[in-house]
Protein backbone atom coordinates (compact mmCIF):
# COMPACT_ATOMS: atom_id res chain seq x y z
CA UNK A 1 -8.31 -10.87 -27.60
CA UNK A 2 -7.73 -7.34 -26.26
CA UNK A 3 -7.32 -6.82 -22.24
CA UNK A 4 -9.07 -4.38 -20.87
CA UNK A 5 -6.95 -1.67 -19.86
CA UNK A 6 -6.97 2.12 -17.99
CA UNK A 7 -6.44 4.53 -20.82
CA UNK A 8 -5.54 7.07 -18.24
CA UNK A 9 -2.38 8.43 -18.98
CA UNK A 10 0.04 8.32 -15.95
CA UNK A 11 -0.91 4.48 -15.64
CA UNK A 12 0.46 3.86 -19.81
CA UNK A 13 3.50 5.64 -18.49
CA UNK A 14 4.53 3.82 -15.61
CA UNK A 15 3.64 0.50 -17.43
CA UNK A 16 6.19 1.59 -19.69
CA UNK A 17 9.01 3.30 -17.51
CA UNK A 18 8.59 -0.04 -14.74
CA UNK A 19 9.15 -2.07 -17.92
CA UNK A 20 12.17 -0.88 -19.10
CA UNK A 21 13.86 -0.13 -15.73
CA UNK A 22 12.55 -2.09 -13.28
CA UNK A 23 11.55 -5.42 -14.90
CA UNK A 24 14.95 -6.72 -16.42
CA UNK A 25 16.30 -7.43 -12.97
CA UNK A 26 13.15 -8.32 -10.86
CA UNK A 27 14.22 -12.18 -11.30
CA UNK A 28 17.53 -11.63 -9.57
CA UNK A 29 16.85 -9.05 -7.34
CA UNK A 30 13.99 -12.20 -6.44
CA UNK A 31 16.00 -14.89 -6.24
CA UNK A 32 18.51 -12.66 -3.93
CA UNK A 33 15.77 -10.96 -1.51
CA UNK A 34 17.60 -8.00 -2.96
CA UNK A 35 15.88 -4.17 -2.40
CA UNK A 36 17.86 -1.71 -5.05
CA UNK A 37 18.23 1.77 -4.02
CA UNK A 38 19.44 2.90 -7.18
CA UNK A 39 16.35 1.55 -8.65
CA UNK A 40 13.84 3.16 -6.17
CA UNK A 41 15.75 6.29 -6.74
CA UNK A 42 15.05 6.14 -10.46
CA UNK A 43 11.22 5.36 -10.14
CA UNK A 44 11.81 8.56 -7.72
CA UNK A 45 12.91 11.18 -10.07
CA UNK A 46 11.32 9.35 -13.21
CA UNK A 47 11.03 12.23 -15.73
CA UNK A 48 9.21 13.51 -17.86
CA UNK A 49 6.36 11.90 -16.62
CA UNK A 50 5.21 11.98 -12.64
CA UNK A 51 7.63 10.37 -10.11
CA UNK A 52 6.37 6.87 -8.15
CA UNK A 53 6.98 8.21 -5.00
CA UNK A 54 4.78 11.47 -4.72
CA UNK A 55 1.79 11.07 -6.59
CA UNK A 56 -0.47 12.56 -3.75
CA UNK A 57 1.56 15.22 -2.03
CA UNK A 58 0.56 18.99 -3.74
CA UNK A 59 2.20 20.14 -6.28
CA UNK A 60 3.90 22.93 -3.55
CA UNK A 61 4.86 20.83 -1.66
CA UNK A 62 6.83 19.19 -4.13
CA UNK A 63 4.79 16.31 -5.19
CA UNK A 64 3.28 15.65 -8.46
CA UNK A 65 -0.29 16.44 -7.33
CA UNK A 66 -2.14 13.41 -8.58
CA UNK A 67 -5.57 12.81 -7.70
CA UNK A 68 -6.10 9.59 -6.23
CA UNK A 69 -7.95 7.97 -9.59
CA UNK A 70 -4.27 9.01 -11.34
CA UNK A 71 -2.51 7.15 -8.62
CA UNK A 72 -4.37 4.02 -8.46
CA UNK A 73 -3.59 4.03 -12.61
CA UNK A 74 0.08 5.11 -11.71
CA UNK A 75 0.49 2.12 -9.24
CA UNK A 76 -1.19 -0.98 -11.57
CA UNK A 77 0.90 0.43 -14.25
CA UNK A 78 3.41 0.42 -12.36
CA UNK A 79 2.65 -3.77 -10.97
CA UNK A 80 1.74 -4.40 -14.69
CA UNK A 81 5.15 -2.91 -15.95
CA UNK A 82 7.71 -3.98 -13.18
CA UNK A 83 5.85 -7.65 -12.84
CA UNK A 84 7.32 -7.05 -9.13
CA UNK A 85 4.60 -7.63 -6.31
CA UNK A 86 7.43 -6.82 -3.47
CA UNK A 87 8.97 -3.30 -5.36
CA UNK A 88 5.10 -2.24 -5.86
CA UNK A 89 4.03 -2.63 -2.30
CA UNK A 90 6.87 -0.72 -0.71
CA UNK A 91 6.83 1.83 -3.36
CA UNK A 92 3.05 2.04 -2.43
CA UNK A 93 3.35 2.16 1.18
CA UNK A 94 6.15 4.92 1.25
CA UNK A 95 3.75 7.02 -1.60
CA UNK A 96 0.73 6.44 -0.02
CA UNK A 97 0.11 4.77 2.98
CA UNK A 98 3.26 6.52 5.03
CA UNK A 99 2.48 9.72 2.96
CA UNK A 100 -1.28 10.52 2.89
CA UNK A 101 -1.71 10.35 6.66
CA UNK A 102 0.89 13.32 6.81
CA UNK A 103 -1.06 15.45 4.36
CA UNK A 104 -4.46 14.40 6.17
CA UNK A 105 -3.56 15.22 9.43
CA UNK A 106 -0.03 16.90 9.67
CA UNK A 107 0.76 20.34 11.40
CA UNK A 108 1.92 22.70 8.78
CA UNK A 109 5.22 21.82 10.31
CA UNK A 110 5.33 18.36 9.43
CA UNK A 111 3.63 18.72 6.30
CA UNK A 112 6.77 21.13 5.38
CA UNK A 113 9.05 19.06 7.06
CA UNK A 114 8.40 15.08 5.86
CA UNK A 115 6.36 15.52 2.76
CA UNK A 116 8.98 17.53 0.44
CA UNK A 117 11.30 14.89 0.87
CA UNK A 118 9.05 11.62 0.68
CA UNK A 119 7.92 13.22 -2.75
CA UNK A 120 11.42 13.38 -3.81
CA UNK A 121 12.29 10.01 -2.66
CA UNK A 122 14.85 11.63 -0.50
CA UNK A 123 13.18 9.43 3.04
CA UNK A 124 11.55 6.52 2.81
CA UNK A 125 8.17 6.19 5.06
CA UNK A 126 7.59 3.23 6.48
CA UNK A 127 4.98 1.13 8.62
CA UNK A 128 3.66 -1.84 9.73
CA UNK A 129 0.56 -3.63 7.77
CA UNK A 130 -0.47 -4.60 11.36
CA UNK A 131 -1.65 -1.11 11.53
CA UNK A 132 -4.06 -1.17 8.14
CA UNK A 133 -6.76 -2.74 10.12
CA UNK A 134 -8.22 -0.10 12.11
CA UNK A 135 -9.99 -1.24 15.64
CA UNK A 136 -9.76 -5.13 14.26
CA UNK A 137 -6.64 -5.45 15.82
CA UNK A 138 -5.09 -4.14 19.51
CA UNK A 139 -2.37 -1.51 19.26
CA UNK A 140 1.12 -3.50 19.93
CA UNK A 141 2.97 -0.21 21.02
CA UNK A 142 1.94 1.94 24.42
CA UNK A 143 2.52 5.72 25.08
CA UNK A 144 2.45 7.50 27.83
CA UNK A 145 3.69 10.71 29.23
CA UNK A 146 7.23 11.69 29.74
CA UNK A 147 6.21 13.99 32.38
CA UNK A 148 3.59 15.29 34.47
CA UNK A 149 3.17 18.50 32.29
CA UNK A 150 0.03 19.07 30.14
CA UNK A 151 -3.05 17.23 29.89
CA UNK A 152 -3.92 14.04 28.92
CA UNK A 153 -5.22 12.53 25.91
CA UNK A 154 -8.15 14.08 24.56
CA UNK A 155 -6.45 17.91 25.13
CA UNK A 156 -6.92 20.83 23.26
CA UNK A 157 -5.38 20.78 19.33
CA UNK A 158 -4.02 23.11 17.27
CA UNK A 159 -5.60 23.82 13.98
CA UNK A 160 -3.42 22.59 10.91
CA UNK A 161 -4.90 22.83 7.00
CA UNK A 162 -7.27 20.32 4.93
CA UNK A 163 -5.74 17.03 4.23
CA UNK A 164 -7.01 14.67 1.51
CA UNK A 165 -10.36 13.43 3.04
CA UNK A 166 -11.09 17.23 4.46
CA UNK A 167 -10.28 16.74 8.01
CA UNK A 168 -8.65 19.34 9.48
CA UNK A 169 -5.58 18.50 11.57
CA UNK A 170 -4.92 19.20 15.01
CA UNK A 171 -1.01 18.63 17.12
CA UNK A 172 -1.29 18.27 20.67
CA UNK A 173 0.93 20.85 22.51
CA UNK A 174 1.99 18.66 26.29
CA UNK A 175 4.72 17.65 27.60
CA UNK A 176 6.30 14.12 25.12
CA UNK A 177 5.60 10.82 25.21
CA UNK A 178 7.46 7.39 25.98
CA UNK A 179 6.33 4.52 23.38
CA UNK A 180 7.38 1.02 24.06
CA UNK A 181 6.39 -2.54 21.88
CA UNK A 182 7.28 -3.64 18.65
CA UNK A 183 5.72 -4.11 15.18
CA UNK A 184 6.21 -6.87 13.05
CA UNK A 185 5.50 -6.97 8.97
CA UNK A 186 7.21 -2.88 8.82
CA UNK A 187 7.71 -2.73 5.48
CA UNK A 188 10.51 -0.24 4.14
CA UNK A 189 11.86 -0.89 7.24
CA UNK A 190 16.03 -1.52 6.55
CA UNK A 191 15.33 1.86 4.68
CA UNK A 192 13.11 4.27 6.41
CA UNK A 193 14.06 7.63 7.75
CA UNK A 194 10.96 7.24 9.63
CA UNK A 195 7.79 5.70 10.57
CA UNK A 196 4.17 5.87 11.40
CA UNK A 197 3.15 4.48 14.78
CA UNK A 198 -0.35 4.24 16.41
CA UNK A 199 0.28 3.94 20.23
CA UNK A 200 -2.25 2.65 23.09
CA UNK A 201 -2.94 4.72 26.22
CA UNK A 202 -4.02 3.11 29.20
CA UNK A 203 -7.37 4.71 28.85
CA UNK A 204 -7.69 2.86 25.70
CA UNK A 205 -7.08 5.87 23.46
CA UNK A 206 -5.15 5.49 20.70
CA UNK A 207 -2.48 8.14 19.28
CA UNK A 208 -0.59 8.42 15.87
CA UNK A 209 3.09 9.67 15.77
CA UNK A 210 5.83 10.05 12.87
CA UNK A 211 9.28 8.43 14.99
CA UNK A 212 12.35 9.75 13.28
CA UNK A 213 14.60 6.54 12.70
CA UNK A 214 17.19 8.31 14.63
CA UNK A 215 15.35 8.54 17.97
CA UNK A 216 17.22 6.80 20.96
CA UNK A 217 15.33 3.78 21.83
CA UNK A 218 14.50 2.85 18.55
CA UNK A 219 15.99 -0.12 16.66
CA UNK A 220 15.10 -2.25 13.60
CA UNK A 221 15.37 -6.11 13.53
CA UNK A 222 15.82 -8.71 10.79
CA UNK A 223 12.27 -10.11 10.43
CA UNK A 224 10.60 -10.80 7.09
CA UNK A 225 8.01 -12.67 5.04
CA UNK A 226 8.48 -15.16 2.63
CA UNK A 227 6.33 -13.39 0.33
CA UNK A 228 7.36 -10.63 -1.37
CA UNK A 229 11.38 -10.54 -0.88
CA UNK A 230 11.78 -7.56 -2.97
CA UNK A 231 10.09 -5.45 -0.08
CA UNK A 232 13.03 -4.74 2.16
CA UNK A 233 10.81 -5.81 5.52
CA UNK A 234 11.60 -5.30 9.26
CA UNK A 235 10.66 -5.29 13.01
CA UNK A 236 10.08 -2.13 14.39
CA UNK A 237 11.36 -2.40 18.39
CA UNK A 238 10.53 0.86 20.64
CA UNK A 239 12.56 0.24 23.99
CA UNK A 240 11.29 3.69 26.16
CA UNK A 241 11.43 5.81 22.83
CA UNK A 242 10.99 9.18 23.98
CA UNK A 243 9.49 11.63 20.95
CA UNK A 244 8.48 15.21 21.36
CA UNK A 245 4.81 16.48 21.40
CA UNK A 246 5.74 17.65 17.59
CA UNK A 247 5.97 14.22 16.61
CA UNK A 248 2.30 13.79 17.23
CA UNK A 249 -0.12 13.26 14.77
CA UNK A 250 -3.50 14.45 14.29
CA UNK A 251 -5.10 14.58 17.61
CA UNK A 252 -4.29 13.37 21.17
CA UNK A 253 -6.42 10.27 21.73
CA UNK A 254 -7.98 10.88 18.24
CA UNK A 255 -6.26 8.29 16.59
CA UNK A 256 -9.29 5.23 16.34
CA UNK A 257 -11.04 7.92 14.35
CA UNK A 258 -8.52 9.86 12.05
CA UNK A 259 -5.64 8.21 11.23
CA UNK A 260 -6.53 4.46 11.18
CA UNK A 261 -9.57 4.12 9.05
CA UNK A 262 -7.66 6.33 6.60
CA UNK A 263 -5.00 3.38 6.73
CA UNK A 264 -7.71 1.26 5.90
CA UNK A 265 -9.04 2.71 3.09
CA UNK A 266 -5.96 3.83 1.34
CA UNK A 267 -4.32 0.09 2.03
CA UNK A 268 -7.30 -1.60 0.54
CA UNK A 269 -7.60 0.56 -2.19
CA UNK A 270 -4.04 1.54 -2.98
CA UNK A 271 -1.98 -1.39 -2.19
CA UNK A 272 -4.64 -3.59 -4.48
CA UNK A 273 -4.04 -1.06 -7.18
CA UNK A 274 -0.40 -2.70 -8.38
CA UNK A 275 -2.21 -6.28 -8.35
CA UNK A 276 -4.53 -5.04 -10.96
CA UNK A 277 -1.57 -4.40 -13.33
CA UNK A 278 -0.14 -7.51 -12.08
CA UNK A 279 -3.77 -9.47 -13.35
CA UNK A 280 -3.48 -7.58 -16.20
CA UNK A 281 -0.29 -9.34 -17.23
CA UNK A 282 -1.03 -12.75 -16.07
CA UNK A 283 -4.41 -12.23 -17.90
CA UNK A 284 -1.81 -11.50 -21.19
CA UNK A 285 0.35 -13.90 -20.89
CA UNK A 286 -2.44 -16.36 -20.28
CA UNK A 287 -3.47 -15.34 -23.68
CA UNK A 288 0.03 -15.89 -25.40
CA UNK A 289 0.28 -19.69 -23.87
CA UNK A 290 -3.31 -20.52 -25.08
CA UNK A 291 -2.00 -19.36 -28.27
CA UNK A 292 1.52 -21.13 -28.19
CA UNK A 293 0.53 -24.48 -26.88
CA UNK A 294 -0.50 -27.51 -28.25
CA UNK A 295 -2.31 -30.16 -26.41
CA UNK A 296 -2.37 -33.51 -28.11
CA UNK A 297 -1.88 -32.02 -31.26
CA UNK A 298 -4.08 -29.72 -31.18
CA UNK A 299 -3.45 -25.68 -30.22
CA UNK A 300 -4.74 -25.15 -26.66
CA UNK A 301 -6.97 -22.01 -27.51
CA UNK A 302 -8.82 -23.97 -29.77
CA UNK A 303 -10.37 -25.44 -26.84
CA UNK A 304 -14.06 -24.21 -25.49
CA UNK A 305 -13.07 -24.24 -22.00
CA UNK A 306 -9.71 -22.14 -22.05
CA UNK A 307 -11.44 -19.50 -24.33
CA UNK A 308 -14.23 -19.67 -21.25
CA UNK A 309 -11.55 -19.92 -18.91
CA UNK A 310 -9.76 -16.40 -20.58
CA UNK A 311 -13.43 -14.51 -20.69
CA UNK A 312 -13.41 -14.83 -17.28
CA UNK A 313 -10.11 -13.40 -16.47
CA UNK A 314 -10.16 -10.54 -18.91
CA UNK A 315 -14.06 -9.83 -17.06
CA UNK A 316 -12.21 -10.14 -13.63
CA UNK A 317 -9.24 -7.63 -14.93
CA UNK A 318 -11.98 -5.05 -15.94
CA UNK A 319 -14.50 -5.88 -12.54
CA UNK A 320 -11.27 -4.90 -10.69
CA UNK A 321 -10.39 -2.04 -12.44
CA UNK A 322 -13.86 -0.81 -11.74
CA UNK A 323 -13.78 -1.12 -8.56
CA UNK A 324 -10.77 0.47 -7.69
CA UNK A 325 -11.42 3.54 -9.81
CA UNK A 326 -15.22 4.02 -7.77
CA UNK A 327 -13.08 4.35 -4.57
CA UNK A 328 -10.68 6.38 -6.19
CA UNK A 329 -13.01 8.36 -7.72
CA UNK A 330 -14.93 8.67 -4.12
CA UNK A 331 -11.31 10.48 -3.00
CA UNK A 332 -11.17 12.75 -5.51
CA UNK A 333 -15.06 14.12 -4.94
CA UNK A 334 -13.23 15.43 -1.31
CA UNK A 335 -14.49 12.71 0.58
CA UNK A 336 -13.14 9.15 1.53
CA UNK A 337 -14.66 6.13 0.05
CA UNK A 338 -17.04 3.86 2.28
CA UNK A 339 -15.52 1.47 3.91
CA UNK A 340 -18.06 -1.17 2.37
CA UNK A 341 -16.61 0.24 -1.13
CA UNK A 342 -12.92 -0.04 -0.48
CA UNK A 343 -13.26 -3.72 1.49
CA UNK A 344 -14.96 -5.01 -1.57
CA UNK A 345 -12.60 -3.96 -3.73
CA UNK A 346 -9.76 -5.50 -1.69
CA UNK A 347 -11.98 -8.55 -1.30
CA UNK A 348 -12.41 -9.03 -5.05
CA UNK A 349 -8.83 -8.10 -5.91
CA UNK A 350 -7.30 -10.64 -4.03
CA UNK A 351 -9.54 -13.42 -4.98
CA UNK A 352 -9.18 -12.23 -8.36
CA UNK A 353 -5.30 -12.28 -7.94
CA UNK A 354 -5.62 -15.78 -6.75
CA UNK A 355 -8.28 -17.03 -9.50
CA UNK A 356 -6.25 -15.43 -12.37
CA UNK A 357 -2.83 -16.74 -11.12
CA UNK A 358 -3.87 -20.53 -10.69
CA UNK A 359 -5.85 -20.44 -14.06
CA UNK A 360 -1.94 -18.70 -15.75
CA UNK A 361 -0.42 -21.82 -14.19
CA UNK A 362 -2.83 -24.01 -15.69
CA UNK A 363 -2.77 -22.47 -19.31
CA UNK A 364 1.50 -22.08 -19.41
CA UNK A 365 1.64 -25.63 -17.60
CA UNK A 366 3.24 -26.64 -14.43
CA UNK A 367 6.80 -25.79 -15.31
CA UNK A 368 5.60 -22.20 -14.96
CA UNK A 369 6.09 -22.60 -11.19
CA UNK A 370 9.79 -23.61 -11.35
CA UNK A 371 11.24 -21.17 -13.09
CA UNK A 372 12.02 -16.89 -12.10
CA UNK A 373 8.69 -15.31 -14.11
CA UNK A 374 5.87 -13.46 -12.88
CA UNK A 375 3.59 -16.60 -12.23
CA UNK A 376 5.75 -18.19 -9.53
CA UNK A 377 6.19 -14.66 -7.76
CA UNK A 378 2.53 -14.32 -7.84
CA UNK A 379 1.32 -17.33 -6.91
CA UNK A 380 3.49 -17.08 -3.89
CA UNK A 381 2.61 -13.50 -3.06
CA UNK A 382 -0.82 -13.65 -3.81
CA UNK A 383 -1.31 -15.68 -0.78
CA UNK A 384 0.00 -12.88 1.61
CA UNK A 385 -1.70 -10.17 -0.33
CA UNK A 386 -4.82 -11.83 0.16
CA UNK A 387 -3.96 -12.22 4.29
CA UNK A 388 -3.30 -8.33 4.26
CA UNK A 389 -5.28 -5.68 5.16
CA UNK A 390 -7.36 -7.93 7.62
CA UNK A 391 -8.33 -10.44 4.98
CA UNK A 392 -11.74 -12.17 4.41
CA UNK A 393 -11.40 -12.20 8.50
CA UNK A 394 -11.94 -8.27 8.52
CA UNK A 395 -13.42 -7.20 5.28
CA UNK A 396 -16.33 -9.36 5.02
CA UNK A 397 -17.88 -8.16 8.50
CA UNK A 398 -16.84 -4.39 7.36
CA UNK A 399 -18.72 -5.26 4.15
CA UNK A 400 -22.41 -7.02 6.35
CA UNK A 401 -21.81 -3.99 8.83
CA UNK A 402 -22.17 -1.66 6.12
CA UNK A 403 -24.97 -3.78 4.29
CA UNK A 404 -27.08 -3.65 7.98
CA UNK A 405 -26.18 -0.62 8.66
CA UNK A 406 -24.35 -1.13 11.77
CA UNK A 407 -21.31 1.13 11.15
């Protein structure tokens, strides 16, 4: 039975490279709640094909200059190769969620500044997956001014160039800004060199700003999911955290509609991309224990029901893969995908991760949930995939909104 899989070619080589480097220790570095530098390091400077942690950034800017179909490929082979739900997501969050934003909206400044170094792996980007869910949920960090100079939010911008969507960037030019709060579920946290906060004004405006790790007032706690250990998580805690009007991004006030339905998008497209290489290999394993069992005598796959039972996951495997690659593809035309289009691709992913992970354990047997392979990890961590990026909470009214046309 042959699994449907992306013959594009960055997504064969990261299946590959992930397999030989990062999957012989995922068990341990599991069991231990370990993150590996020296691992995310080599998936940084992979050669000869494209690094994992600059697919997006342009080429002169020292990025591999992927389009966004490549990446989605790059990440699920990545998931597929590395079997590692935890090392995907933060790889995926520091290469596209922390980076993308920068190249949308950054002043050439920043763009010149951050992205050279996040392509390189040199800092890590980090944020908070409370922040993937646009105007769903309340901004848990304020700003205000640091001073009576300059204008409020909503004041004139300064031009920038043409990020991935087309938008053209603007940076505020006032006077700083104080942020105070805290974000849970910041993952990359332990090992960011910076971050990506949307702030609340008292007006109700909302603000996006890159915080250097080093600014005074900012600390990082010990909080983390059980999910997912190989993500090195963290609580982000901004006590008065005063950050200069550079560290702005996009515009003043201009937040609600630039930076955080981006995050949307590229979460529910791009951090479901790695569980499509992860379905992929339940979906072949699956396969292997239908072929190696026997059930009272008999082999298991000569049963109607699990050859039904594998249809269905190798049709769910290439559903997703659809999916994903019409968003994707919706990126690359210079444009962002509908929201309706990237919510129903996160909606079908995660059920799918779910459907395809309870059906493994039923093929290999319950033993498969005691020991260190990829079916325990996913079973556990398909749970909190599925409760990210808003979850059926979120995406199914983005998904009747669009339908009725109300936005």
């Amino acid at each position: 039975m042959e699994i449907p899989h992306s013959p594009t070619a960055p997504g064969e080589w990261a299946r590959e490279f992930a397999g030989r480097v990062a999957r012989p220790t995922v068990a341990d570095r599991d069991r231990d709640r370990r993150w590996d530098p020296r691992l995310f390091a080599e998936l940084a400077g992979a050669r000869p094909g494209p690094g994992l942690t600059g697919p997006l950034v342009p080429r002169e800017l020292g990025g591999d200059g992927l389009s966004a179909t490549q990446t989605v490929a790059l990440l699920a082979g990545l998931g597929e190769g590395a079997r590692d739900p935890g090392l995907a997501l933060a790889v995926g969050v520091h290469a596209v969620l922390a980076t993308v934003p920068l190249r949308a909206f950054g002043s050439p400044g920043q763009r010149e500044r951050y992205l050279p170094r996040m392509a390189s792996g040199e800092w890590v980007g980090s944020l908070s997956l409370q922040q993937t869910q646009g105007a769903s949920v309340a901004p848990t960090v304020t700003a205000r001014r640091a001073g009576d100079r300059g204008a409020g939010p909503g004041a004139p911008t300064t031009g920038g160039t043409t990020g991935i969507d087309g938008t053209r960037p603007g940076t505020a030019t006032t006077g700083g800004w104080v942020l105070s709060g805290a974000l849970d579920l910041v993952a990359g946290a332990p090992v960011a060199h910076h971050f990506l906060v949307v702030a609340a004004h008292e007006d109700g405006g909302r603000t996006a700003f890159v915080v250097d790790r080093a600014t005074p007032g900012l600390r990082v706690g010990e909080a983390a999911p059980a999910a997912m250990p190989t993500c090195p998580w963290g609580r982000l805690v901004l006590d008065d955290c005063t950050v200069p009007d550079t560290a702005v991004l996009g515009t003043v006030g201009g937040a609600a509609a630039e930076v955080e339905p981006l995050l949307a998008v590229l979460d529910w497209v791009f951090s479901s991309a790695p569980w499509l290489g992860l379905i992929r290999a339940l979906t072949r394993d699956a396969v292997d224990d239908a072929r190696d069992r026997r059930l009272f005598g008999r082999p298991l796959h000569h049963d109607q029901s699990v050859r039904f039972t594998l249809a269905d996951l190798a049709a769910r495997c290439e559903l997703a893969e659809g999916m994903l690659q019409r968003a994707a593809e919706q990126f690359d035309s210079g444009d962002r995908p509908s929201r309706q289009d990237a919510a129903t691709a996160r909606l079908f992913v995660a059920a799918a991760a779910r459907t395809v992970t309870d059906a493994a354990v039923r093929l290999a047997g319950p033993l498969a949930l005691t020991g260190d392979g990829l079916i325990g990890r996913a079973h556990r961590d398909a749970v909190f995939f599925a409760g990210t990026g808003g979850g059926t909470e979120v995406l199914r009214p983005v998904i009747a909104a669009s339908l009725l046309g109300l936005g």
